[in-house]
C-alpha atoms as a PDB file:
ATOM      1  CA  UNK A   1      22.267  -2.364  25.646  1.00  0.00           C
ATOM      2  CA  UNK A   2      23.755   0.693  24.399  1.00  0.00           C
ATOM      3  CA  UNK A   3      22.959   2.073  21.181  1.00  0.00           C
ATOM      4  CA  UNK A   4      25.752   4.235  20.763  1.00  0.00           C
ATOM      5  CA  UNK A   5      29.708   3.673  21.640  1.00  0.00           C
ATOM      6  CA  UNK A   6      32.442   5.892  22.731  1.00  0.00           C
ATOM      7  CA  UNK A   7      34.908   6.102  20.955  1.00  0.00           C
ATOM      8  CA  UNK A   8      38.215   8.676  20.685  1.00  0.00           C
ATOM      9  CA  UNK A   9      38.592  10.143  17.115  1.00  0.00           C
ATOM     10  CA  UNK A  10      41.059  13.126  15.745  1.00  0.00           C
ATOM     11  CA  UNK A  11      39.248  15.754  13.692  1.00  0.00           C
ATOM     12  CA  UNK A  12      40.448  18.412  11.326  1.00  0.00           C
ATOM     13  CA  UNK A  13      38.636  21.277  11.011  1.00  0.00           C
ATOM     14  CA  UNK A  14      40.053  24.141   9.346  1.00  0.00           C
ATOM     15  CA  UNK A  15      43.695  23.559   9.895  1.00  0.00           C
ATOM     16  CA  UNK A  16      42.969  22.498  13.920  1.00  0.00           C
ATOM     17  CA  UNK A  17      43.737  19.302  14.718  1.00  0.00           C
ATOM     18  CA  UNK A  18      42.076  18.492  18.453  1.00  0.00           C
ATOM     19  CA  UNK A  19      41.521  14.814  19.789  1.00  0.00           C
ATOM     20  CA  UNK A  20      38.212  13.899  21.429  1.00  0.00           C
ATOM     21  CA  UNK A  21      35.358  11.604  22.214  1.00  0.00           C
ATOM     22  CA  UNK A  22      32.762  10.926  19.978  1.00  0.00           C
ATOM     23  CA  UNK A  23      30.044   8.601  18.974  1.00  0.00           C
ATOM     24  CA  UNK A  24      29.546   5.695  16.982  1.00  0.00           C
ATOM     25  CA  UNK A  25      26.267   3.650  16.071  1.00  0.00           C
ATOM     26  CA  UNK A  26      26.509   0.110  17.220  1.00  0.00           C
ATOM     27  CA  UNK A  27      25.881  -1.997  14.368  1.00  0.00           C
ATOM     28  CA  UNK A  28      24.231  -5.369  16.409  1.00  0.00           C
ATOM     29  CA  UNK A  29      23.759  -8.780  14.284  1.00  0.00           C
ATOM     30  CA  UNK A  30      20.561 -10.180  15.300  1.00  0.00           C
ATOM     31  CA  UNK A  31      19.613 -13.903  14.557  1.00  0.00           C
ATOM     32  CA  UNK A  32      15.700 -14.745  14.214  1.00  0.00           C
ATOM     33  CA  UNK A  33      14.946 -18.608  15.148  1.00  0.00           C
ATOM     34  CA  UNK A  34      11.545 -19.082  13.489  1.00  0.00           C
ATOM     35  CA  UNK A  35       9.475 -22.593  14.881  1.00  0.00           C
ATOM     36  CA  UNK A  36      13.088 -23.602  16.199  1.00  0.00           C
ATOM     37  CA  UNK A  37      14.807 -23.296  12.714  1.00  0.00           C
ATOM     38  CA  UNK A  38      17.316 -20.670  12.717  1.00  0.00           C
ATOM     39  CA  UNK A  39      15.798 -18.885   9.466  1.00  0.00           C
ATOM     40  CA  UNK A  40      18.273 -15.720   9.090  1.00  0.00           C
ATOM     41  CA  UNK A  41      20.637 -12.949  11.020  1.00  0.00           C
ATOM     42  CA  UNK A  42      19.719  -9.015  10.713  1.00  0.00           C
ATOM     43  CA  UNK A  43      22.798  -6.429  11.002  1.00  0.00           C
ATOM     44  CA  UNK A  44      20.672  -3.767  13.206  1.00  0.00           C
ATOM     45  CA  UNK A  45      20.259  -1.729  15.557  1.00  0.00           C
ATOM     46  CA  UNK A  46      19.561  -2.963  19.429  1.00  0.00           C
ATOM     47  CA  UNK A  47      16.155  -1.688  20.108  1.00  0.00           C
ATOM     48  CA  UNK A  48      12.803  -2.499  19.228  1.00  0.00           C
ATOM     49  CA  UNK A  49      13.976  -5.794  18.366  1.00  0.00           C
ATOM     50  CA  UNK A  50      10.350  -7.782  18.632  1.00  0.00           C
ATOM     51  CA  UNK A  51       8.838  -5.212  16.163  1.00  0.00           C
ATOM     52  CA  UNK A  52      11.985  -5.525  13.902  1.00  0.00           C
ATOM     53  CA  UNK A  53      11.310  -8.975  13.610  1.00  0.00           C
ATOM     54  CA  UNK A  54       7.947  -9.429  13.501  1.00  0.00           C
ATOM     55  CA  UNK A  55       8.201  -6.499  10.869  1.00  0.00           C
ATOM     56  CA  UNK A  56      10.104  -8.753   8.948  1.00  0.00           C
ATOM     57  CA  UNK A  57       8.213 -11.554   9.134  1.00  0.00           C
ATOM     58  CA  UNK A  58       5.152  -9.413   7.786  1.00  0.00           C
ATOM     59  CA  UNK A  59       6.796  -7.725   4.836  1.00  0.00           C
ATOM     60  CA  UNK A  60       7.531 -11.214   4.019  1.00  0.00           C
ATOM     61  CA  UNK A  61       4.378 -12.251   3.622  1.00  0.00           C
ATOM     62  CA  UNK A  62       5.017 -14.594   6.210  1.00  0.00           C
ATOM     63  CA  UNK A  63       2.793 -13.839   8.923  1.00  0.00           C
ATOM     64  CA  UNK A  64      -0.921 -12.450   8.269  1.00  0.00           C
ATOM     65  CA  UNK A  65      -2.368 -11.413  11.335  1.00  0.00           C
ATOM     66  CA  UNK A  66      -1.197 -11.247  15.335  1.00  0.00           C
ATOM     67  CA  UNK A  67      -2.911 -13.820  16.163  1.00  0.00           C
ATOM     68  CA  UNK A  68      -0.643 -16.368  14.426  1.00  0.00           C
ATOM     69  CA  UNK A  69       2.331 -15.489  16.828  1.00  0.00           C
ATOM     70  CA  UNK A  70       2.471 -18.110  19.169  1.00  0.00           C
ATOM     71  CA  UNK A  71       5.321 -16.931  21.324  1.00  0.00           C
ATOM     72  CA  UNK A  72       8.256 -14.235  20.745  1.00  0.00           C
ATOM     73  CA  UNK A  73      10.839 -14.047  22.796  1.00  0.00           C
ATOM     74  CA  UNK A  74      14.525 -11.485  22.778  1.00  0.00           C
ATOM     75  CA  UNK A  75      17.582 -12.341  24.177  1.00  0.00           C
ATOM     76  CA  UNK A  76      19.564  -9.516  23.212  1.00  0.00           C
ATOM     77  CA  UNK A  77      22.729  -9.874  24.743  1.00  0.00           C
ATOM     78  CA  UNK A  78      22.848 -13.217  23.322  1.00  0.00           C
ATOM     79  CA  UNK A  79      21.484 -11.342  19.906  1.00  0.00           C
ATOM     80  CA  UNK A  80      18.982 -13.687  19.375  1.00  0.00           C
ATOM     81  CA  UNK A  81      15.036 -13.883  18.972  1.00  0.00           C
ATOM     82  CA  UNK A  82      12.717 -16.683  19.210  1.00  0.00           C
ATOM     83  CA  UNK A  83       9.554 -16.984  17.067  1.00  0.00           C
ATOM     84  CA  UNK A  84       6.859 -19.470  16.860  1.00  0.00           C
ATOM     85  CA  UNK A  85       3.623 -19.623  15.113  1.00  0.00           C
ATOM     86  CA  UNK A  86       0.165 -21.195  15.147  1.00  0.00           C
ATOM     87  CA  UNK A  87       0.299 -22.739  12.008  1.00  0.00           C
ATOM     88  CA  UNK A  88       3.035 -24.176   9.755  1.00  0.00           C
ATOM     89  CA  UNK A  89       4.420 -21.796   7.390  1.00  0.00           C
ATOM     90  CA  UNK A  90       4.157 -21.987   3.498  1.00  0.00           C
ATOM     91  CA  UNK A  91       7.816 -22.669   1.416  1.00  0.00           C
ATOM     92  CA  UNK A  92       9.067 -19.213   1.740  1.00  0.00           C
ATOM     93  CA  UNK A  93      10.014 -20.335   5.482  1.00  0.00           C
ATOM     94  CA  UNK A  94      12.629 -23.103   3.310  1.00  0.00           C
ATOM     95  CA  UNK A  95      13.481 -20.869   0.793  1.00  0.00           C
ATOM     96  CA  UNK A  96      15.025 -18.372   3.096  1.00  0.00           C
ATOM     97  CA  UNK A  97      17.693 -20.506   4.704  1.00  0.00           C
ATOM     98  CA  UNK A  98      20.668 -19.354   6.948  1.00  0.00           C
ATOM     99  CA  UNK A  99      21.545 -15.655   5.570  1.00  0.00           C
ATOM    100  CA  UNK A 100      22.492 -12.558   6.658  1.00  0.00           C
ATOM    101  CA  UNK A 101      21.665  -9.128   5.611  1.00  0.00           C
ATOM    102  CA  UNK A 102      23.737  -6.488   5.330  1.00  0.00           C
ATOM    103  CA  UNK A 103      22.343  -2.836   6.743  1.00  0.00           C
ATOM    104  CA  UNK A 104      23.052  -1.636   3.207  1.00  0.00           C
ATOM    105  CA  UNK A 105      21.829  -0.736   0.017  1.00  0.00           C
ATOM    106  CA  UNK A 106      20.135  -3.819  -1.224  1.00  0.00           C
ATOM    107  CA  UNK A 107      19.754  -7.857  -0.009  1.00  0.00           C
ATOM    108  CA  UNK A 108      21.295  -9.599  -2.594  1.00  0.00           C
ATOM    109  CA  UNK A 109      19.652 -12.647  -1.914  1.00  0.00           C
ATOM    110  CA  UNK A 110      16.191 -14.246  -2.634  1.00  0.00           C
ATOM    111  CA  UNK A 111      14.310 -12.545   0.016  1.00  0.00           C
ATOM    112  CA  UNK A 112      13.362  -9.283  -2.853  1.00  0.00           C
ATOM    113  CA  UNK A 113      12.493  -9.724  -6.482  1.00  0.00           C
ATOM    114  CA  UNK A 114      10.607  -7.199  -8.325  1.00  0.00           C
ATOM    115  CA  UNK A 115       8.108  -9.714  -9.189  1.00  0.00           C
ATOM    116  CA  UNK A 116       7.010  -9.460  -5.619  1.00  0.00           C
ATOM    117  CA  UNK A 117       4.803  -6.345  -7.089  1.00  0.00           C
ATOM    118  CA  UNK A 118       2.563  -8.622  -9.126  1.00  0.00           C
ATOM    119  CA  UNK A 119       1.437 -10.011  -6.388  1.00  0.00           C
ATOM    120  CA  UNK A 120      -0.102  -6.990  -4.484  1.00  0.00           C
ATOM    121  CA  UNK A 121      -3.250  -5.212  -5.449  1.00  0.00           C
ATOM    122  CA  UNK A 122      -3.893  -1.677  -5.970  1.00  0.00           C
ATOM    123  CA  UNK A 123      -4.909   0.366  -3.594  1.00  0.00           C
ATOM    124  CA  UNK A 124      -8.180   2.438  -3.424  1.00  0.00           C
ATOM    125  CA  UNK A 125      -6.670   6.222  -4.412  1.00  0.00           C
ATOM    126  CA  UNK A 126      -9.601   7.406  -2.324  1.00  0.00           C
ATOM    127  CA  UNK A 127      -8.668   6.713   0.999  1.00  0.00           C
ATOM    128  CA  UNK A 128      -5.849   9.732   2.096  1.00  0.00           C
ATOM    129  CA  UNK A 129      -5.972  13.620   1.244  1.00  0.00           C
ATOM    130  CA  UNK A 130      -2.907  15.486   2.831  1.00  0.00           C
ATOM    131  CA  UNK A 131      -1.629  18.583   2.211  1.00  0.00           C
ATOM    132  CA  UNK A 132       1.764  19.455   1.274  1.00  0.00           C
ATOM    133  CA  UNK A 133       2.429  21.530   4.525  1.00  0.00           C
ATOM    134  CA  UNK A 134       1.384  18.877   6.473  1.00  0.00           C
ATOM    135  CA  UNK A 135       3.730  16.214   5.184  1.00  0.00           C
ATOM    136  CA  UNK A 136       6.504  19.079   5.441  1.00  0.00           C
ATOM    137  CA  UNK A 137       5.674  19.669   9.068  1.00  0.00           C
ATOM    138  CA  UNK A 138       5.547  16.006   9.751  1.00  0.00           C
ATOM    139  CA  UNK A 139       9.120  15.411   8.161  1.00  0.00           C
ATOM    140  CA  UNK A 140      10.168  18.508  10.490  1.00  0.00           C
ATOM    141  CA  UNK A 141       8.506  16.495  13.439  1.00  0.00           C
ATOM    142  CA  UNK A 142      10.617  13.255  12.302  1.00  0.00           C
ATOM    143  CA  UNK A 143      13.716  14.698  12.213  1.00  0.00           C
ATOM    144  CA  UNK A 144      13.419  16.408  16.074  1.00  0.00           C
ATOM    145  CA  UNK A 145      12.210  13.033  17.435  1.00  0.00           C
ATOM    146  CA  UNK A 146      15.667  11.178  16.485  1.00  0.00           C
ATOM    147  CA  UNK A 147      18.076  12.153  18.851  1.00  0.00           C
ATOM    148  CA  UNK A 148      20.349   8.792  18.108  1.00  0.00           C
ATOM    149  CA  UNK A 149      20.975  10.511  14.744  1.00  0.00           C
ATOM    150  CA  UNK A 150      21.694  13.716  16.553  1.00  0.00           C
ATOM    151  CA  UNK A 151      24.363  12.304  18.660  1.00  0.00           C
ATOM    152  CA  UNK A 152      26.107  10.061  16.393  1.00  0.00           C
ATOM    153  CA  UNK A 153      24.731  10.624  12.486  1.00  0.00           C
ATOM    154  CA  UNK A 154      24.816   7.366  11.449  1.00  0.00           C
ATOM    155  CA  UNK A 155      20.797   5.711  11.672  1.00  0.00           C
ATOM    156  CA  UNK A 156      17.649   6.123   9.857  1.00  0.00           C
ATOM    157  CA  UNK A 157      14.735   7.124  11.132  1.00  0.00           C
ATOM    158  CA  UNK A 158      10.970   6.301  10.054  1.00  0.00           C
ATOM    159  CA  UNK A 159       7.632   7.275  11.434  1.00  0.00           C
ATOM    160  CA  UNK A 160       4.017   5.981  10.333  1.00  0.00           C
ATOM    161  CA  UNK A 161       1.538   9.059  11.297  1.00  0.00           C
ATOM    162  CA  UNK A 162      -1.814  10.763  10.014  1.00  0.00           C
ATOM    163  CA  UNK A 163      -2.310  14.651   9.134  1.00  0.00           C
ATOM    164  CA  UNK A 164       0.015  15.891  11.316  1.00  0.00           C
ATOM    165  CA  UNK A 165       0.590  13.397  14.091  1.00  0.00           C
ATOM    166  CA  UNK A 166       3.498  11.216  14.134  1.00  0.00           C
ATOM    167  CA  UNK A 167       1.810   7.528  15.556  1.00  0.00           C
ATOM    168  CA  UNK A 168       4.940   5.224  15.956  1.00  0.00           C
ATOM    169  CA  UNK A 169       8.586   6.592  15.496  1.00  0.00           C
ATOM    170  CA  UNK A 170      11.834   3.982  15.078  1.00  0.00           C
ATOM    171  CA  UNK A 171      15.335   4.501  14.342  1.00  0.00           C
ATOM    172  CA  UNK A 172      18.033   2.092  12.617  1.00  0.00           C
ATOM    173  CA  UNK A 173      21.200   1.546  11.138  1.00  0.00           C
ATOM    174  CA  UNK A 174      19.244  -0.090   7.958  1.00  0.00           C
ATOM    175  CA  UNK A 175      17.148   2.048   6.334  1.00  0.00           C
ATOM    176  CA  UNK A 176      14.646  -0.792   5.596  1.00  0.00           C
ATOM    177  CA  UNK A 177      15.166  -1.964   9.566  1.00  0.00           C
ATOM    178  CA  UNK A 178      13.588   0.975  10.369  1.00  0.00           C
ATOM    179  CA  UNK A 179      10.541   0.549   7.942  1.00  0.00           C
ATOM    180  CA  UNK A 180      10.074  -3.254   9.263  1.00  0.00           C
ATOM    181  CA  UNK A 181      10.455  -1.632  13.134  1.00  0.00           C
ATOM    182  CA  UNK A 182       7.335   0.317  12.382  1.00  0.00           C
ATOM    183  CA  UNK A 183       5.262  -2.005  10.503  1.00  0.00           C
ATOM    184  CA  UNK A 184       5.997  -4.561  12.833  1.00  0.00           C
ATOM    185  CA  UNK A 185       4.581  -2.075  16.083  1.00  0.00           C
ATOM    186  CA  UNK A 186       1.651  -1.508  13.776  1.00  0.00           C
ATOM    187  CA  UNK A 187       1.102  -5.088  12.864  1.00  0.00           C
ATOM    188  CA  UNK A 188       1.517  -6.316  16.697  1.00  0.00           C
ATOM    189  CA  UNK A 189      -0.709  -2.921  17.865  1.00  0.00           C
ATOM    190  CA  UNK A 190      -3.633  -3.767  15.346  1.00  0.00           C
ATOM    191  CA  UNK A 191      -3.391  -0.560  13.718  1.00  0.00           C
ATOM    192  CA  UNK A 192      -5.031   0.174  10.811  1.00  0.00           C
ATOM    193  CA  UNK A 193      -2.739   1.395   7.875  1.00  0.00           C
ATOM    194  CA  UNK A 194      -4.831   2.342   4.989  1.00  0.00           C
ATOM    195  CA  UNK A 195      -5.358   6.239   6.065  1.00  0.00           C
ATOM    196  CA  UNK A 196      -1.726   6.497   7.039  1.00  0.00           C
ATOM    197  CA  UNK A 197       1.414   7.839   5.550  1.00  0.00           C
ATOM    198  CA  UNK A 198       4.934   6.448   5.977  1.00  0.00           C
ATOM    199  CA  UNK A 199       8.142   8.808   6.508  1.00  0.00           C
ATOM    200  CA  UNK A 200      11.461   8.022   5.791  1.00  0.00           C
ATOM    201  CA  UNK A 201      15.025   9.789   5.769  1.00  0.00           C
ATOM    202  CA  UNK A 202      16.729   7.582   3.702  1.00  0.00           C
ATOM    203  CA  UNK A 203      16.421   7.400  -0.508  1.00  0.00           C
ATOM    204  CA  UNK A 204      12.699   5.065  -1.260  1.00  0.00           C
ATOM    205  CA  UNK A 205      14.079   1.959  -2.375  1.00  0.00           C
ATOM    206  CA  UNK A 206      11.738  -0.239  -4.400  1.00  0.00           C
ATOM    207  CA  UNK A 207      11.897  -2.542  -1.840  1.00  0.00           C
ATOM    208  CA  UNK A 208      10.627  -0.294   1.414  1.00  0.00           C
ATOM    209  CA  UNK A 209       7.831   1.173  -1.439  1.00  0.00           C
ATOM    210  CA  UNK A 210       6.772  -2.681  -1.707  1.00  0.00           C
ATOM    211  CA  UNK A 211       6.560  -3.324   2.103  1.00  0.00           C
ATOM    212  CA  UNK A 212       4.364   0.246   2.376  1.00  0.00           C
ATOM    213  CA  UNK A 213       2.110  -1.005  -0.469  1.00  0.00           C
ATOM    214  CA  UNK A 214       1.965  -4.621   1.202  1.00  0.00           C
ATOM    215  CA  UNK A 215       0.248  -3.040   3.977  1.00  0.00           C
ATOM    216  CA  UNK A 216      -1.833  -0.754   1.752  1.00  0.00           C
ATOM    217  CA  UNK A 217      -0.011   2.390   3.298  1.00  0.00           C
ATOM    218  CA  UNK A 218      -0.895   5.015   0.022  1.00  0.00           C
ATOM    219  CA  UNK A 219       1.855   7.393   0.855  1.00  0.00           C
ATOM    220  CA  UNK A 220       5.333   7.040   1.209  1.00  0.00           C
ATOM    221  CA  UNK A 221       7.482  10.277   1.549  1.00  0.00           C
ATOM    222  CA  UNK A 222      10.927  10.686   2.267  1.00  0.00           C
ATOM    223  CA  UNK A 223      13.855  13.573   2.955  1.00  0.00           C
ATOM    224  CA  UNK A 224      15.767  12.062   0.279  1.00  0.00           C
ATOM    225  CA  UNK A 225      15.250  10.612  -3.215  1.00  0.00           C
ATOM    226  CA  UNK A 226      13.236   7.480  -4.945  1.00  0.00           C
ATOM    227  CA  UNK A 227      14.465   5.641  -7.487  1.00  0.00           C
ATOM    228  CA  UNK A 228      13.123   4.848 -11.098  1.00  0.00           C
ATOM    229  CA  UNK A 229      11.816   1.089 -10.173  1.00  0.00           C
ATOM    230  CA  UNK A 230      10.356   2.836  -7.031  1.00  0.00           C
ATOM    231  CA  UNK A 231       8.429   5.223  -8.989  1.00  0.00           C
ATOM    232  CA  UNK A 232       7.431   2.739 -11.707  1.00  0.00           C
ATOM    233  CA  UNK A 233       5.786   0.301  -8.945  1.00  0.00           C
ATOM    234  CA  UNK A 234       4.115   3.090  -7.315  1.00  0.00           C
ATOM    235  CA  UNK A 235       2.600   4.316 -10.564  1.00  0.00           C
ATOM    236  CA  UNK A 236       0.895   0.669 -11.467  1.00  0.00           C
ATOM    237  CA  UNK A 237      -0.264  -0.224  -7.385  1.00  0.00           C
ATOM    238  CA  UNK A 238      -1.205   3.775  -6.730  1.00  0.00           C
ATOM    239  CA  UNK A 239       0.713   4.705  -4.069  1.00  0.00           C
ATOM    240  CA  UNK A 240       1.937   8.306  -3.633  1.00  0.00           C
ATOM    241  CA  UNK A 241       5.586   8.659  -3.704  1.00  0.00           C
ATOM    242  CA  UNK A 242       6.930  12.260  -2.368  1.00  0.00           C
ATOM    243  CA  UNK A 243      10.737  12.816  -2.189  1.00  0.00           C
ATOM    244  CA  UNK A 244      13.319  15.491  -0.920  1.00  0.00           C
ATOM    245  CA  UNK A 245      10.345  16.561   1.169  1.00  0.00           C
ATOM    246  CA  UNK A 246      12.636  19.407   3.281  1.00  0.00           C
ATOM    247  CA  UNK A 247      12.209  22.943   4.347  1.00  0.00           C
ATOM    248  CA  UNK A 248       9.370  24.754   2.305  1.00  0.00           C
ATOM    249  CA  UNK A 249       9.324  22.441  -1.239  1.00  0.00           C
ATOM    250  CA  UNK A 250       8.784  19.257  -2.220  1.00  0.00           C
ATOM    251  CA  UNK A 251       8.630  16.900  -5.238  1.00  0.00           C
ATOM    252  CA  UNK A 252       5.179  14.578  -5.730  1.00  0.00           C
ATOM    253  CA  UNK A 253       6.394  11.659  -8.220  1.00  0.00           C
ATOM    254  CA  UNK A 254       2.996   9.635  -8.612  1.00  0.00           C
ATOM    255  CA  UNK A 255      -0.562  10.066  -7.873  1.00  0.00           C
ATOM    256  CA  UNK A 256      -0.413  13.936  -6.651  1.00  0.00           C
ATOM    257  CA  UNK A 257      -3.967  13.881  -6.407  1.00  0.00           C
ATOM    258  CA  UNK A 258      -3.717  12.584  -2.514  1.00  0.00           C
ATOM    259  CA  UNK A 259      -2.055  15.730  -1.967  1.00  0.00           C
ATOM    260  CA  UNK A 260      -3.768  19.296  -1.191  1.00  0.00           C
ATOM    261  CA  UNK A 261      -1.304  22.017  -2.433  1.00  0.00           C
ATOM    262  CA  UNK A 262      -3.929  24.661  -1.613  1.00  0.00           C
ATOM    263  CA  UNK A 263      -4.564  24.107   1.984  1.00  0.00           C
END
């Protein structure tokens, strides 16, 4: 399935007025059958769509380890994936009920509540050392690798990587698709997440700071901006929080002591 459609547009550009074809994102709505329930429908981006849901499932809280998937299978021109598990989920599974979520700015619905952060531990501040170049470089590397966003602007990308490797790379419409994408490759791949750092393009949301810390993933930088809540949460569970991480500066809003500014 494509992931980008043409489409004709007029553009004005300095008192020129041409017509020609461009690009649009294909925004794809994706509904996730879990144990033969249909549980909810994702607005998203066609691709990757068994670590986007899986992803999902995990950031949850909703699936533990690999082992519980019983069988996963896409059918994506039908926009639907099939999920079942090895044991019977807890009442989250009820709770969720037939909703869809919107690629924007926040859920709206049950799935978040800030409360969600009493519920996961601190993480050992011991376990990453980067320095600043490096997580400069590695936003440099992120933003080559997304060609989608070259051709049509409108995705986000994400990466999970260590030092200066990028280790699994996704794109999506949703900013907090694309974080699910890449926790969900990492959750199916068995990686290990403590000595990694999570990139982003988009603003850190509370939300996408509480699915890194879930996963005990102690940095979390981004191109763009956190907010307040973000920063709070990431103060109490230790998690580094880096923003507007571009060209030659960056800003360190909690726990700079993972970072190496003297490399």
């Amino acid at each position: 399935m494509d992931l980008s459609i043409e489409n004709k547009i007029v553009r004005y550009n300095r008192g020129e007025i041409e017509e020609l074809d461009d690009f649009l994102i294909r925004e794809y709505a994706l509904t996730i059958f879990l144990n033969e329930k249909e549980f909810l429908t994702l607005l998203c981006s066609p691709q990757s769509l068994n670590y986007l849901t899986v992803g999902f499932l995990v950031s949850e809280g909703l699936l533990k380890k690999p082992e519980e998937i019983k069988e996963i299978e896409v059918a994506a021109e039908d926009g639907v994936v099939r999920v079942e598990t090895n044991k019977k989920l807890d009442m989250r599974e009820k709770l969720h009920g037939k909703r869809t979520l919107t690629t924007g700015c926040g859920k709206g619905t049950v799935f978040y509540n800030v409360l969600d952060s009493l519920g996961t531990k601190k993480l050992n501040k011991d376990n990453l050392k980067i320095g600043a170049e490096e997580v400069l470089t590695l936003i440099k590397k992120m933003s080559r690798q997304s060609e989608l966003f070259k051709q049509t602007g409108g995705v986000h990308s994400c990466c999970l990587a260590k030092q200066e490797e990028i280790l699994i790379f996704h794109e999506d419409v949703g900013r907090h698709n694309a974080v699910d994408k890449v926790i969900g490759e990492a959750f199916m791949k068995g990686n290990d997440l403590q000595d990694k750092i999570l990139l982003t393009s988009g603003r850190i949301s509370s939300e996408m700071l509480l699915k890194a810390a879930k996963q005990e993933i102690p940095i979390v930088a981004s191109r763009s901006a956190p907010t307040n809540l973000t920063v709070k949460i990431a103060e109490e569970l230790n998690l580094t929080v880096i923003g507007f991480a571009r060209g030659r500066r960056l800003n360190v809003y909690t726990h700079s002591d993972r970072i190496d500014f003297n490399e």
